[in-house]
Structure formats: structure tokens, C-alpha cells
PDB file of N, CA and C in Angstrom:
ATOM      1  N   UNK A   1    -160.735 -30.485 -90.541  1.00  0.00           N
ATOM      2  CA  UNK A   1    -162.127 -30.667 -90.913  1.00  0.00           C
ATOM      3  C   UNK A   1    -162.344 -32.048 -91.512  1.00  0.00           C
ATOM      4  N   UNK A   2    -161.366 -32.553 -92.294  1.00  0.00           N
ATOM      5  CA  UNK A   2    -161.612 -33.706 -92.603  1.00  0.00           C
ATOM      6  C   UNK A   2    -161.093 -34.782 -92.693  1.00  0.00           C
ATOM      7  N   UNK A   3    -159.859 -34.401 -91.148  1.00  0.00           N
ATOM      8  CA  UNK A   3    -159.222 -35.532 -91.169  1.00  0.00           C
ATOM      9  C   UNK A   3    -159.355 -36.453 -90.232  1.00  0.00           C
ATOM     10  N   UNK A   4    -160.705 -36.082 -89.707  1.00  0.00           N
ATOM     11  CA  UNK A   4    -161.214 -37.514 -88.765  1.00  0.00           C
ATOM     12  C   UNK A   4    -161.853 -38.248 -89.560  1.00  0.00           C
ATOM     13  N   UNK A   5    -162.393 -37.814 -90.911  1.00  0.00           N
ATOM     14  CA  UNK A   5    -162.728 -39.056 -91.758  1.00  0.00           C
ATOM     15  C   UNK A   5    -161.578 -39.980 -92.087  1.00  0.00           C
ATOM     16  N   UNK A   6    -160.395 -39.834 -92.329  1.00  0.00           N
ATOM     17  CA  UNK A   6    -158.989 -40.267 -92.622  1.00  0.00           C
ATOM     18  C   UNK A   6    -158.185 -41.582 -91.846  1.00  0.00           C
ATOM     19  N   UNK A   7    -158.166 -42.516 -91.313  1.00  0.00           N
ATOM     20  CA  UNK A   7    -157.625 -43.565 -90.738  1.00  0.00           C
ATOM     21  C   UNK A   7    -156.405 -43.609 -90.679  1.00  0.00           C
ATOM     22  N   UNK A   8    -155.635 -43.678 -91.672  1.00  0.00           N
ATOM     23  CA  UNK A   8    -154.034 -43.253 -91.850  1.00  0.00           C
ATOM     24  C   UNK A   8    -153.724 -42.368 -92.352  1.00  0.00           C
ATOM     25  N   UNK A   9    -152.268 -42.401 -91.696  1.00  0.00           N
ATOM     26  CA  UNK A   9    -151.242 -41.180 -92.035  1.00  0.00           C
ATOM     27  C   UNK A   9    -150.482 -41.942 -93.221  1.00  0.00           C
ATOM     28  N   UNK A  10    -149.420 -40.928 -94.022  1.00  0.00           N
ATOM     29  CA  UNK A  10    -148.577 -41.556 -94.760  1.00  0.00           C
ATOM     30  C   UNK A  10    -147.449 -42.124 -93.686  1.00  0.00           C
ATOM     31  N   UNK A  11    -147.160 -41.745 -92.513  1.00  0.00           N
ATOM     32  CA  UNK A  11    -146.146 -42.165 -91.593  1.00  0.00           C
ATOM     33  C   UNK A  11    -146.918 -43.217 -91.239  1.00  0.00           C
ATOM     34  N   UNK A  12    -148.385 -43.537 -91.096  1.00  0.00           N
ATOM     35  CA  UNK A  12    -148.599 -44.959 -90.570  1.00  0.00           C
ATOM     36  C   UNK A  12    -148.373 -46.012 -91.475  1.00  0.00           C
ATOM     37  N   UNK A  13    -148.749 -45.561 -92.915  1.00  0.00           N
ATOM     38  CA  UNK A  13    -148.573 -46.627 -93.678  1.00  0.00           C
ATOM     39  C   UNK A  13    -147.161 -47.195 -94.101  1.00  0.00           C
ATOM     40  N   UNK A  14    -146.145 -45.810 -94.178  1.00  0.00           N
ATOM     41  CA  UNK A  14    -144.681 -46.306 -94.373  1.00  0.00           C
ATOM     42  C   UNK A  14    -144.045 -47.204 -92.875  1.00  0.00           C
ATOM     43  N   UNK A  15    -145.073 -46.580 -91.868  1.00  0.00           N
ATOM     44  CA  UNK A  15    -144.246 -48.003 -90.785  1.00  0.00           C
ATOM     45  C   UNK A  15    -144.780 -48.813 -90.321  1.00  0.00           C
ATOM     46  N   UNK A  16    -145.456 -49.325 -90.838  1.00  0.00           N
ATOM     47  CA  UNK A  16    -146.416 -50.540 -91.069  1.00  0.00           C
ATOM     48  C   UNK A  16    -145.215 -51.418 -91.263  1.00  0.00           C
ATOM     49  N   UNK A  17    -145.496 -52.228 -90.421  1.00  0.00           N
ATOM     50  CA  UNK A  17    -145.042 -53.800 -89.667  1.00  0.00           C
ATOM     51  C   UNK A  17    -146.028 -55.335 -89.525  1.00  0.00           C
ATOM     52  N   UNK A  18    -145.541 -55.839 -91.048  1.00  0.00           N
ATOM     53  CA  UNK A  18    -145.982 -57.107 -90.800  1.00  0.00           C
ATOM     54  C   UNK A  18    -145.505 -58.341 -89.874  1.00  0.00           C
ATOM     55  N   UNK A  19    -146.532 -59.280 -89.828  1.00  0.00           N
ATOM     56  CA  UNK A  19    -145.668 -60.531 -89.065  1.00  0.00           C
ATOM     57  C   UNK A  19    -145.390 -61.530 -90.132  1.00  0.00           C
ATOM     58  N   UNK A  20    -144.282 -61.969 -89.896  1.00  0.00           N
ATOM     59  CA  UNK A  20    -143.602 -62.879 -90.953  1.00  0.00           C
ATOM     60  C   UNK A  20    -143.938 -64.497 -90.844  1.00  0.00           C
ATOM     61  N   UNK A  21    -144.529 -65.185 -91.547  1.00  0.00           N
ATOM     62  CA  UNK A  21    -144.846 -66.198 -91.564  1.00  0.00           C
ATOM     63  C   UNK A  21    -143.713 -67.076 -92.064  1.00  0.00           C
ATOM     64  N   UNK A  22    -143.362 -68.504 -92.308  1.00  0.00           N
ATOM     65  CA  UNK A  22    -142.349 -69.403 -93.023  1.00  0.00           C
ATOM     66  C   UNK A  22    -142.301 -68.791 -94.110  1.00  0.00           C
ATOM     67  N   UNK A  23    -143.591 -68.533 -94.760  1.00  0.00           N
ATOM     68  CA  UNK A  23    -143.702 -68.502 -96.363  1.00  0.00           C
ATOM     69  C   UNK A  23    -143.668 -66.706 -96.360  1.00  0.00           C
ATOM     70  N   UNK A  24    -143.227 -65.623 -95.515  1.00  0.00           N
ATOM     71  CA  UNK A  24    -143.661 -64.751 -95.769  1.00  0.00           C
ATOM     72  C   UNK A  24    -144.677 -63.801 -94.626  1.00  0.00           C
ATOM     73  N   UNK A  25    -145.380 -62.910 -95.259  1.00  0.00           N
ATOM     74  CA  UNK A  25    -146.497 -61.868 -94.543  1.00  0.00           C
ATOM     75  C   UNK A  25    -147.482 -62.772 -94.369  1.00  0.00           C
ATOM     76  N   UNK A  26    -148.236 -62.236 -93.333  1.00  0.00           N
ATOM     77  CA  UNK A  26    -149.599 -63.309 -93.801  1.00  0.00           C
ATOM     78  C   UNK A  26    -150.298 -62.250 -94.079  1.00  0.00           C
ATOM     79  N   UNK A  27    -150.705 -63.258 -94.882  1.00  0.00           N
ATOM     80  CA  UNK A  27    -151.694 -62.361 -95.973  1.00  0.00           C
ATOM     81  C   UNK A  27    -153.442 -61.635 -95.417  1.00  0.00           C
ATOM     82  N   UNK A  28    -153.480 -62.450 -94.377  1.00  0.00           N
ATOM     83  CA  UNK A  28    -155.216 -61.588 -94.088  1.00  0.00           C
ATOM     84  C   UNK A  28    -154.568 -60.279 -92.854  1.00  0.00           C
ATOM     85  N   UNK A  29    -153.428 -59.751 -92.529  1.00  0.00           N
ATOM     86  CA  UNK A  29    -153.044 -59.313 -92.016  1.00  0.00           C
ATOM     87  C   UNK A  29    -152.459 -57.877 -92.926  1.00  0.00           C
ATOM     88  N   UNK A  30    -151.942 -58.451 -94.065  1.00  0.00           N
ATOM     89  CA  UNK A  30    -151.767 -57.469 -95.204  1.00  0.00           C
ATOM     90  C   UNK A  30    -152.963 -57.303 -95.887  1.00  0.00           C
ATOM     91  N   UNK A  31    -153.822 -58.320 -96.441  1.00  0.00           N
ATOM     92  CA  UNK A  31    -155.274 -58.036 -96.939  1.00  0.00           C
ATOM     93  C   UNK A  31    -156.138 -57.063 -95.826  1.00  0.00           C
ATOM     94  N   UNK A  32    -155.802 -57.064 -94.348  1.00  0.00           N
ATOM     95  CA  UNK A  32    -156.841 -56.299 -94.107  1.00  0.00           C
ATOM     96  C   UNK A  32    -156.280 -55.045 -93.641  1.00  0.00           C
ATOM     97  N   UNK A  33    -155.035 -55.031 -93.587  1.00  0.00           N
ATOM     98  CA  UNK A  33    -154.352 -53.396 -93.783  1.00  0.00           C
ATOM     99  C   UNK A  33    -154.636 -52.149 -94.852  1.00  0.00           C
ATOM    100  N   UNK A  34    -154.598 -53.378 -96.375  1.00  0.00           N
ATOM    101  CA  UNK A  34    -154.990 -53.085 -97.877  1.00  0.00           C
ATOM    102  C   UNK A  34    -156.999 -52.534 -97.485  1.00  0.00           C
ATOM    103  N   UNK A  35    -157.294 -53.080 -97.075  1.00  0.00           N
ATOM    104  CA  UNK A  35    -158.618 -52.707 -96.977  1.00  0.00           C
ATOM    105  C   UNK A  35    -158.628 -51.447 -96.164  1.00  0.00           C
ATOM    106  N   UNK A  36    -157.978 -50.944 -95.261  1.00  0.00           N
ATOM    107  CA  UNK A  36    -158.034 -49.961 -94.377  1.00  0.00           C
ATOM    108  C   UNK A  36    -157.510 -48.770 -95.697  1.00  0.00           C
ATOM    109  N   UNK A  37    -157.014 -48.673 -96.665  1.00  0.00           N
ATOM    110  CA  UNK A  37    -155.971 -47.930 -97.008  1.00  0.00           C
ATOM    111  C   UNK A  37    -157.086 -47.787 -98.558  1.00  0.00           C
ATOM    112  N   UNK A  38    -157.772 -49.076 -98.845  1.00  0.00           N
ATOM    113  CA  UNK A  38    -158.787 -48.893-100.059  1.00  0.00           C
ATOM    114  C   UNK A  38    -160.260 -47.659 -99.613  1.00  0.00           C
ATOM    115  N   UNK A  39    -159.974 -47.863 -98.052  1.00  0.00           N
ATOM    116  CA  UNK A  39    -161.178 -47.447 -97.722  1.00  0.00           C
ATOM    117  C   UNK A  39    -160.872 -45.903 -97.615  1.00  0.00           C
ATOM    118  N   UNK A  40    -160.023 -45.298 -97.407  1.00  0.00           N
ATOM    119  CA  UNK A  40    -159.194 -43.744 -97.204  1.00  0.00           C
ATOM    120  C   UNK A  40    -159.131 -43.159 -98.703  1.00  0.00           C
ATOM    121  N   UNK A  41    -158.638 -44.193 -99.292  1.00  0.00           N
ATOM    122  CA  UNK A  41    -158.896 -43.892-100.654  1.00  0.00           C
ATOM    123  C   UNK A  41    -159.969 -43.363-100.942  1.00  0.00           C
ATOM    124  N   UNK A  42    -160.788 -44.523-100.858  1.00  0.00           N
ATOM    125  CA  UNK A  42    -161.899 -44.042-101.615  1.00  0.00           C
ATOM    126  C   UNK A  42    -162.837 -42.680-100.515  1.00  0.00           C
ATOM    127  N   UNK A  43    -162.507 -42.409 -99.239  1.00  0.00           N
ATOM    128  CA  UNK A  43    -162.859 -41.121 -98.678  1.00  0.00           C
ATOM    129  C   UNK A  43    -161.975 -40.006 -98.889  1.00  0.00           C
ATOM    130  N   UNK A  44    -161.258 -40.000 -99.695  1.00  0.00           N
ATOM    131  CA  UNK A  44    -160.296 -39.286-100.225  1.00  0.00           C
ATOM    132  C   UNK A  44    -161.072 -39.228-101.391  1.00  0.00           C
ATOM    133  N   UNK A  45    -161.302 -39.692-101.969  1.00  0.00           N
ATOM    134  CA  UNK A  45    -162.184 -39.404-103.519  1.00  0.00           C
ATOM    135  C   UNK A  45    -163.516 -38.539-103.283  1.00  0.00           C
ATOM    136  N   UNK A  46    -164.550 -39.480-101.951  1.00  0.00           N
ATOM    137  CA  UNK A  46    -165.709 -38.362-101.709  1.00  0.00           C
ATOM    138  C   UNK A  46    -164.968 -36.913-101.717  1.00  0.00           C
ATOM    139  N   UNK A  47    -163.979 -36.853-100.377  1.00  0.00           N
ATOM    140  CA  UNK A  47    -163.746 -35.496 -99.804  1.00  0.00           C
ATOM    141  C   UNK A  47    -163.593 -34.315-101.410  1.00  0.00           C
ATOM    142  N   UNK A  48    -162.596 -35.081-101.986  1.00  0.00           N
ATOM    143  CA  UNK A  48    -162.055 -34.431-103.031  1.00  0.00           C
ATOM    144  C   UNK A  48    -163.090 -33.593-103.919  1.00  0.00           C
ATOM    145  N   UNK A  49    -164.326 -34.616-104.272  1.00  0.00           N
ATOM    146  CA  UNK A  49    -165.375 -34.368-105.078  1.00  0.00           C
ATOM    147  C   UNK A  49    -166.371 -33.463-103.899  1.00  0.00           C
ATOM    148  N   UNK A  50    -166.216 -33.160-103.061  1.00  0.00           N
ATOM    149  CA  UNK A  50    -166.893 -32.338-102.526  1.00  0.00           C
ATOM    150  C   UNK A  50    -166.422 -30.790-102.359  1.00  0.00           C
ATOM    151  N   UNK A  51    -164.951 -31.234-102.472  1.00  0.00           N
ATOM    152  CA  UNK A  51    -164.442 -29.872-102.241  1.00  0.00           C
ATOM    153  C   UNK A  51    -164.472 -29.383-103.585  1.00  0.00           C
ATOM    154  N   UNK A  52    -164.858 -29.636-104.250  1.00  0.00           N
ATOM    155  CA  UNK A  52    -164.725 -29.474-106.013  1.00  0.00           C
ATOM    156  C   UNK A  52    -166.115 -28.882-106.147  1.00  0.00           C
ATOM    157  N   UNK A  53    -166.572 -29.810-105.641  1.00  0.00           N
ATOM    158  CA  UNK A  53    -168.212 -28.542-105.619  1.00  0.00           C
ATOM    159  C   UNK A  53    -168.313 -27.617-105.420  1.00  0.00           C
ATOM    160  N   UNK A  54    -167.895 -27.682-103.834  1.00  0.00           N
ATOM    161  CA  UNK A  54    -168.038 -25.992-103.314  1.00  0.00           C
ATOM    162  C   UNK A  54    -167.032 -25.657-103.988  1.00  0.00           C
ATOM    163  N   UNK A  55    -166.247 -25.487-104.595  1.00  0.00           N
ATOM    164  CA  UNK A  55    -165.707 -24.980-105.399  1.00  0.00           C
ATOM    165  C   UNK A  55    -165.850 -24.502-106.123  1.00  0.00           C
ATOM    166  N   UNK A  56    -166.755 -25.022-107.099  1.00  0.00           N
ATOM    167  CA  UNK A  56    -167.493 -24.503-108.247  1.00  0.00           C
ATOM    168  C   UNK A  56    -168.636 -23.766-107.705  1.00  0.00           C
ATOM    169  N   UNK A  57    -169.165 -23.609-106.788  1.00  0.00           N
ATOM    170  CA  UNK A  57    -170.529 -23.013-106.519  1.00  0.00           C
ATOM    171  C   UNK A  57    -169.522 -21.865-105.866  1.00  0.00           C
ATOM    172  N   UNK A  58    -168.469 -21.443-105.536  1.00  0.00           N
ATOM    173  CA  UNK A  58    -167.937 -20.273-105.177  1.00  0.00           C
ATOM    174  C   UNK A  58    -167.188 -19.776-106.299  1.00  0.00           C
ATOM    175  N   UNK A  59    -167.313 -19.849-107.294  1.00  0.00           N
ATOM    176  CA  UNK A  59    -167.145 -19.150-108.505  1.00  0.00           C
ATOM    177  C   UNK A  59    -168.013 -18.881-108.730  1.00  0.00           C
ATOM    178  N   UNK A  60    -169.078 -19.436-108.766  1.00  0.00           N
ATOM    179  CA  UNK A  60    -170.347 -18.954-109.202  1.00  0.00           C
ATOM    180  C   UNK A  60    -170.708 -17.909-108.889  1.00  0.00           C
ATOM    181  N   UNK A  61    -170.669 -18.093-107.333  1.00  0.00           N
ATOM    182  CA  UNK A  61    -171.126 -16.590-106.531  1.00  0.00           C
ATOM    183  C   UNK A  61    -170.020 -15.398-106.839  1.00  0.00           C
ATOM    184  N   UNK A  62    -168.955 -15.839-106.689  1.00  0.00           N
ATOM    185  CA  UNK A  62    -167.944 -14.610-107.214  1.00  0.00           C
ATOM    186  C   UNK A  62    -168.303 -13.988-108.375  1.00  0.00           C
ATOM    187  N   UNK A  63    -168.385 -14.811-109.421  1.00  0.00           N
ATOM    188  CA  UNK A  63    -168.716 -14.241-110.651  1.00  0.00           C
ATOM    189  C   UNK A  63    -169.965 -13.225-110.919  1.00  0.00           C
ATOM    190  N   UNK A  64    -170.982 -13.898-110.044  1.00  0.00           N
ATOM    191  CA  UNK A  64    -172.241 -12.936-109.737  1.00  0.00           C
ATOM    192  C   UNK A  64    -171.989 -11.955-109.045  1.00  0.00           C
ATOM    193  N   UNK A  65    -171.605 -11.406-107.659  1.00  0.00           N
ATOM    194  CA  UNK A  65    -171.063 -10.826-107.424  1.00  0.00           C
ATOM    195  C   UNK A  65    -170.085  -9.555-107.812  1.00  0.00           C
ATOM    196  N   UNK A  66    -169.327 -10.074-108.884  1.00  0.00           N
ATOM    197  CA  UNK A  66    -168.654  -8.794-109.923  1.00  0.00           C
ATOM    198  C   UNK A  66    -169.438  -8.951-110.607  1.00  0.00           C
ATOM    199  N   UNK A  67    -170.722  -9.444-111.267  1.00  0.00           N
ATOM    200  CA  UNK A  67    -171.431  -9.026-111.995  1.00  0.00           C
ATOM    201  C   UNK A  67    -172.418  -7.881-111.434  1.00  0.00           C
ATOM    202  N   UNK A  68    -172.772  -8.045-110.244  1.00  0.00           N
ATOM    203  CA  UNK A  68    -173.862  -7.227-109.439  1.00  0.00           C
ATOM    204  C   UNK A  68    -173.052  -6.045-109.237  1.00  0.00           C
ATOM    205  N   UNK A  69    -171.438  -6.004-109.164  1.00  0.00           N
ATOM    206  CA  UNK A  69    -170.760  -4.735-108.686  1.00  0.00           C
ATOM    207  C   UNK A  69    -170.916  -3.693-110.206  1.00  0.00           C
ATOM    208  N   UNK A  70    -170.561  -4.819-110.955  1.00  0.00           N
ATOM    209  CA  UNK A  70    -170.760  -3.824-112.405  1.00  0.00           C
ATOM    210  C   UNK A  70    -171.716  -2.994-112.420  1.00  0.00           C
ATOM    211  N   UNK A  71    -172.993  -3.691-112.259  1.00  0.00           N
ATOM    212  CA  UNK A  71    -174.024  -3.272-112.649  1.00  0.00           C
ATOM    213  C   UNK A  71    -174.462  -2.096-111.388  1.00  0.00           C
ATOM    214  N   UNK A  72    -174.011  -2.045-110.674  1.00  0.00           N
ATOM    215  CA  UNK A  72    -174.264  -1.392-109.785  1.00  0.00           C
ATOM    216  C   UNK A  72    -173.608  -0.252-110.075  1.00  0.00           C
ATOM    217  N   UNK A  73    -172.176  -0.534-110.454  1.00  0.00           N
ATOM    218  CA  UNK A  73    -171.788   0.918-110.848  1.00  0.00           C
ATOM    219  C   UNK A  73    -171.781   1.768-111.787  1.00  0.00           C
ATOM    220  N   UNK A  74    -172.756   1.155-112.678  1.00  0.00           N
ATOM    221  CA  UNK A  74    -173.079   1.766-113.857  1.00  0.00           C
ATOM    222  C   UNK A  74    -174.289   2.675-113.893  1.00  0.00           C
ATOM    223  N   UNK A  75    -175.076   1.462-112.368  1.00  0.00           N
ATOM    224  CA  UNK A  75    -176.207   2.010-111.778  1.00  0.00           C
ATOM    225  C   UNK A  75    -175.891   3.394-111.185  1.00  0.00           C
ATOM    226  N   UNK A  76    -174.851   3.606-110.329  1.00  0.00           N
ATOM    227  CA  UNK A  76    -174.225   5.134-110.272  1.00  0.00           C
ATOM    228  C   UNK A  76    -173.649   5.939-110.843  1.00  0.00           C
ATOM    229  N   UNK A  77    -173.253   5.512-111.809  1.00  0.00           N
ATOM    230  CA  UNK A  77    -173.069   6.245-113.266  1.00  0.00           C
ATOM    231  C   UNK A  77    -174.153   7.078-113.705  1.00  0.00           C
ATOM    232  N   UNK A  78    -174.889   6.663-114.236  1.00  0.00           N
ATOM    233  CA  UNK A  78    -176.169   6.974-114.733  1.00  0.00           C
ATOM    234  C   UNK A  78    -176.597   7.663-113.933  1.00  0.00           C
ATOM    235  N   UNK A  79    -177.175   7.335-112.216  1.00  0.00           N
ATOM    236  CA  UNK A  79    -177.610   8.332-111.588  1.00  0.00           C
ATOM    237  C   UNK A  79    -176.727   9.851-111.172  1.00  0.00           C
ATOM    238  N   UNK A  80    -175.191   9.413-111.658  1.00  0.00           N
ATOM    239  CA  UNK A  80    -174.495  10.625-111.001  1.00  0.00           C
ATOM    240  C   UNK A  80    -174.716  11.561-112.419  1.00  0.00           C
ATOM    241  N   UNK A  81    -175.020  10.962-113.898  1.00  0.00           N
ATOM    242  CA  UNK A  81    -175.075  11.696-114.685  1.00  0.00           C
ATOM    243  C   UNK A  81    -176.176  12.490-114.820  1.00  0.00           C
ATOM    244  N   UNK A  82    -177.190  11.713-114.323  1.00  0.00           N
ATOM    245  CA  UNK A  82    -178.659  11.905-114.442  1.00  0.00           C
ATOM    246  C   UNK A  82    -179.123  13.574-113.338  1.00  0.00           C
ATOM    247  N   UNK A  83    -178.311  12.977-112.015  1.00  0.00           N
ATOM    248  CA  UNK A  83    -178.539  14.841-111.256  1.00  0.00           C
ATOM    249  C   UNK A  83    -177.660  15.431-111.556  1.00  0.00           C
ATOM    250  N   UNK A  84    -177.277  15.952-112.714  1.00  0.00           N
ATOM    251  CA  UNK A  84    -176.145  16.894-112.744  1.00  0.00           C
ATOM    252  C   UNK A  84    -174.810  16.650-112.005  1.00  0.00           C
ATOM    253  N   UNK A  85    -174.531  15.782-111.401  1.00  0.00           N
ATOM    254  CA  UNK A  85    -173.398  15.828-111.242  1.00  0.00           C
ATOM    255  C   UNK A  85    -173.955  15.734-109.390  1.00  0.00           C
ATOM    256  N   UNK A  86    -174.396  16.237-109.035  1.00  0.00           N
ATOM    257  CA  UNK A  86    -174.916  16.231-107.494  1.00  0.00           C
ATOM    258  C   UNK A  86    -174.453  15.010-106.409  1.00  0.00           C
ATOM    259  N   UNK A  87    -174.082  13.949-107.245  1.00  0.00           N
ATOM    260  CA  UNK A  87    -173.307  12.721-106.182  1.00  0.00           C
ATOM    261  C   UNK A  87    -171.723  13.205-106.456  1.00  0.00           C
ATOM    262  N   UNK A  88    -171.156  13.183-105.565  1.00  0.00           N
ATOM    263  CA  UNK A  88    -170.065  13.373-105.644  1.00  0.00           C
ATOM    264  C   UNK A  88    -168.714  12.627-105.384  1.00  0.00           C
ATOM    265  N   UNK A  89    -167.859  12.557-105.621  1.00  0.00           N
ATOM    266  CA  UNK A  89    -166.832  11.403-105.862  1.00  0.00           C
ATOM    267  C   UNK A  89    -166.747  10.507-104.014  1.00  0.00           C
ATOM    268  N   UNK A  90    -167.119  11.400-103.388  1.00  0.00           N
ATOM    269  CA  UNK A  90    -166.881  11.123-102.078  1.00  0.00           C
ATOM    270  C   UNK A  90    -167.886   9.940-101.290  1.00  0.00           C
ATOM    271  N   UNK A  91    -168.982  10.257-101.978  1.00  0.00           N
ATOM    272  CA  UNK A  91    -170.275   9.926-101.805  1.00  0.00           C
ATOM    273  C   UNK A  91    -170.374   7.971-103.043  1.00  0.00           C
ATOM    274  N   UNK A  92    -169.740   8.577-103.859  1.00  0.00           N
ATOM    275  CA  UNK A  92    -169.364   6.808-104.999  1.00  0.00           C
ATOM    276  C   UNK A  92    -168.530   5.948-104.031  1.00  0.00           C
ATOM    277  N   UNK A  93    -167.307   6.669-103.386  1.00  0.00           N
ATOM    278  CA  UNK A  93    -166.437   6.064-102.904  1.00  0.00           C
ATOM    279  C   UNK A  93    -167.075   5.232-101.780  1.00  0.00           C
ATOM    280  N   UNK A  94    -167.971   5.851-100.701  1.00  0.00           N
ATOM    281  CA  UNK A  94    -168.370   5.587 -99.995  1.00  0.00           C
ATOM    282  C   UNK A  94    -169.811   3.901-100.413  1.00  0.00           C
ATOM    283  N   UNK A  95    -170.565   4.670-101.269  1.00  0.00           N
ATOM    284  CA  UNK A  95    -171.014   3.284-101.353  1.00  0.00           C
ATOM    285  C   UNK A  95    -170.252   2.129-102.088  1.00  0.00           C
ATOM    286  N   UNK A  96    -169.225   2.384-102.785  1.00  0.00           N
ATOM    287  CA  UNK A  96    -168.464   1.665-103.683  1.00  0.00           C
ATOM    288  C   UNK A  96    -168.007   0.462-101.883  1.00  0.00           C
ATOM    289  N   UNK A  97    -167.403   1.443-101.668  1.00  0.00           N
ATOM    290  CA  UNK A  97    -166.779   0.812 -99.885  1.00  0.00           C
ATOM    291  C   UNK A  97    -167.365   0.128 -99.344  1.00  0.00           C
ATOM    292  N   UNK A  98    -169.328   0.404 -98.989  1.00  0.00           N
ATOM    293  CA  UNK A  98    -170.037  -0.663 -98.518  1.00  0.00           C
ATOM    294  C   UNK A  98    -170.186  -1.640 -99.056  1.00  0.00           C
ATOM    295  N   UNK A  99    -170.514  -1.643-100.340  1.00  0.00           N
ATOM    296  CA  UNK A  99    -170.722  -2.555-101.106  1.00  0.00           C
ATOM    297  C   UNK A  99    -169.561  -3.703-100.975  1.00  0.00           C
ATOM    298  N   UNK A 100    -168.299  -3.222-101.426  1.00  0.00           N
ATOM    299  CA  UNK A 100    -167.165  -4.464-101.230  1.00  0.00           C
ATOM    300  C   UNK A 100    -167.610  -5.186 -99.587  1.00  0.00           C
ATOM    301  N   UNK A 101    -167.766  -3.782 -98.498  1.00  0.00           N
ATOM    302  CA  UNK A 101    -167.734  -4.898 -97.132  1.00  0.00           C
ATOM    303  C   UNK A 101    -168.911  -5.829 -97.142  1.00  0.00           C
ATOM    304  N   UNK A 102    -170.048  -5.545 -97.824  1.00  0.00           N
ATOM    305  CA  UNK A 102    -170.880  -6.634 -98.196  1.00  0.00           C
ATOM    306  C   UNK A 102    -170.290  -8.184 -98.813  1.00  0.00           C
ATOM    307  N   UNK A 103    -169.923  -7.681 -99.735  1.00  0.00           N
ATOM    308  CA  UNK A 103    -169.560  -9.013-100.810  1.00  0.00           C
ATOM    309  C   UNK A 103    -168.565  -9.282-100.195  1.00  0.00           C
ATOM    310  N   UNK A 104    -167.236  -8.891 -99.839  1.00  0.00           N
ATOM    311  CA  UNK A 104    -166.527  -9.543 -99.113  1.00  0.00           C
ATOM    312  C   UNK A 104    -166.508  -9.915 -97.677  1.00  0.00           C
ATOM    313  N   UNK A 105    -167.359  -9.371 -96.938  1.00  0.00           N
ATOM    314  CA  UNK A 105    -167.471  -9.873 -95.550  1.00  0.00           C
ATOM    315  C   UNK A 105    -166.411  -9.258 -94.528  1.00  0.00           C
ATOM    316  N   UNK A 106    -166.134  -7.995 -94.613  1.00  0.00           N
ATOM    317  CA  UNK A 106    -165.293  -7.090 -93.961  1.00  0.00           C
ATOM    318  C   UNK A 106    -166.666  -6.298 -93.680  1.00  0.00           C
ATOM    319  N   UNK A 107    -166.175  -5.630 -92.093  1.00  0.00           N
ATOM    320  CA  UNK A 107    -167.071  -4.742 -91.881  1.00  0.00           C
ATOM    321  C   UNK A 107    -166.358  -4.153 -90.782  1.00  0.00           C
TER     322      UNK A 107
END
């Protein structure tokens, strides 16, 4: 998913092959390798901070979620207390069951 944003590999960068000048690398050859590798970086930083979001916004929903289950089953609590007893364990189980394939996405 997000590694066509990505330019290099760690295998490209460890075999990375300069050309050797008298004095050495040349340098706009290493300067513009360094730029390829500043630039991954820093799409490595977006990606990161994005996945950190949804991240946090899926706790969120989880947390709501067992909050809505609570309340829900307290919501059948009450009603199983409320008719005498008339819902029966079979009948909790059963919506208890839909409910998870809801929130979790099993069906």
C-alpha cells in the first residue's frame, strides 16, 4: 500500500555505487543520491503520521463500541428482569452473537 510512495530499498542504498573522482566521489552524484534518500525520509514521516491517525481513530471506535456493547447489555439485563424472566439465556446469546458480527464484521 505504501510502498510505491518509497524510492529505495535498504538493499538499494547499501549497494549504491559511486564514481570515483582523483579527489574521491563526486559529490553532485552523492548529493543527489542524499536527496533521493532525504526525500523517503521524509515520506516515511508523512506515512508514519498517518498511520498513527488511523490509529488513533480505531481506538476510538473500539472503545465506543465496547462501550455500546455494555450498554446494550445492561439494556438486556433490565429488560430480561423487567418480563419476568421471559428472555431466555438462548435468546441473550443469540443477540449477544449478532451484535459481535456487527461490530466485528463477521457474518
Amino acid at each position: 500500500m505504501y510502498q510505491e510512495r518509497i524510492l529505495l530499498t535498504g538493499k538499494d542504498i547499501l549497494e549504491k555505487e559511486f564514481k570515483i573522482d582523483t579527489r574521491g566521489y563526486r559529490p553532485q552524484e552523492v548529493d543527489k543520491f542524499l536527496d533521493v534518500i532525504i526525500r523517503d525520509y521524509e515520506e516515511f514521516m508523512v506515512i508514519i503520521k498517518e498511520i498513527e491517525s488511523e490509529k488513533k481513530e480505531l481506538i476510538e471506535d473500539n472503545i465506543k463500541l465496547k462501550q455500546e456493547i455494555r450498554n446494550l447489555k445492561t439494556k438486556i439485563q433490565v429488560l430480561s428482569e423487567e418480563s419476568g424472566g421471559e428472555v431466555s439465556n438462548a435468546d441473550l446469546l443469540r443477540r449477544l452473537s449478532n451484535l459481535e458480527k456487527i461490530i466485528y464484521g463477521k457474518e
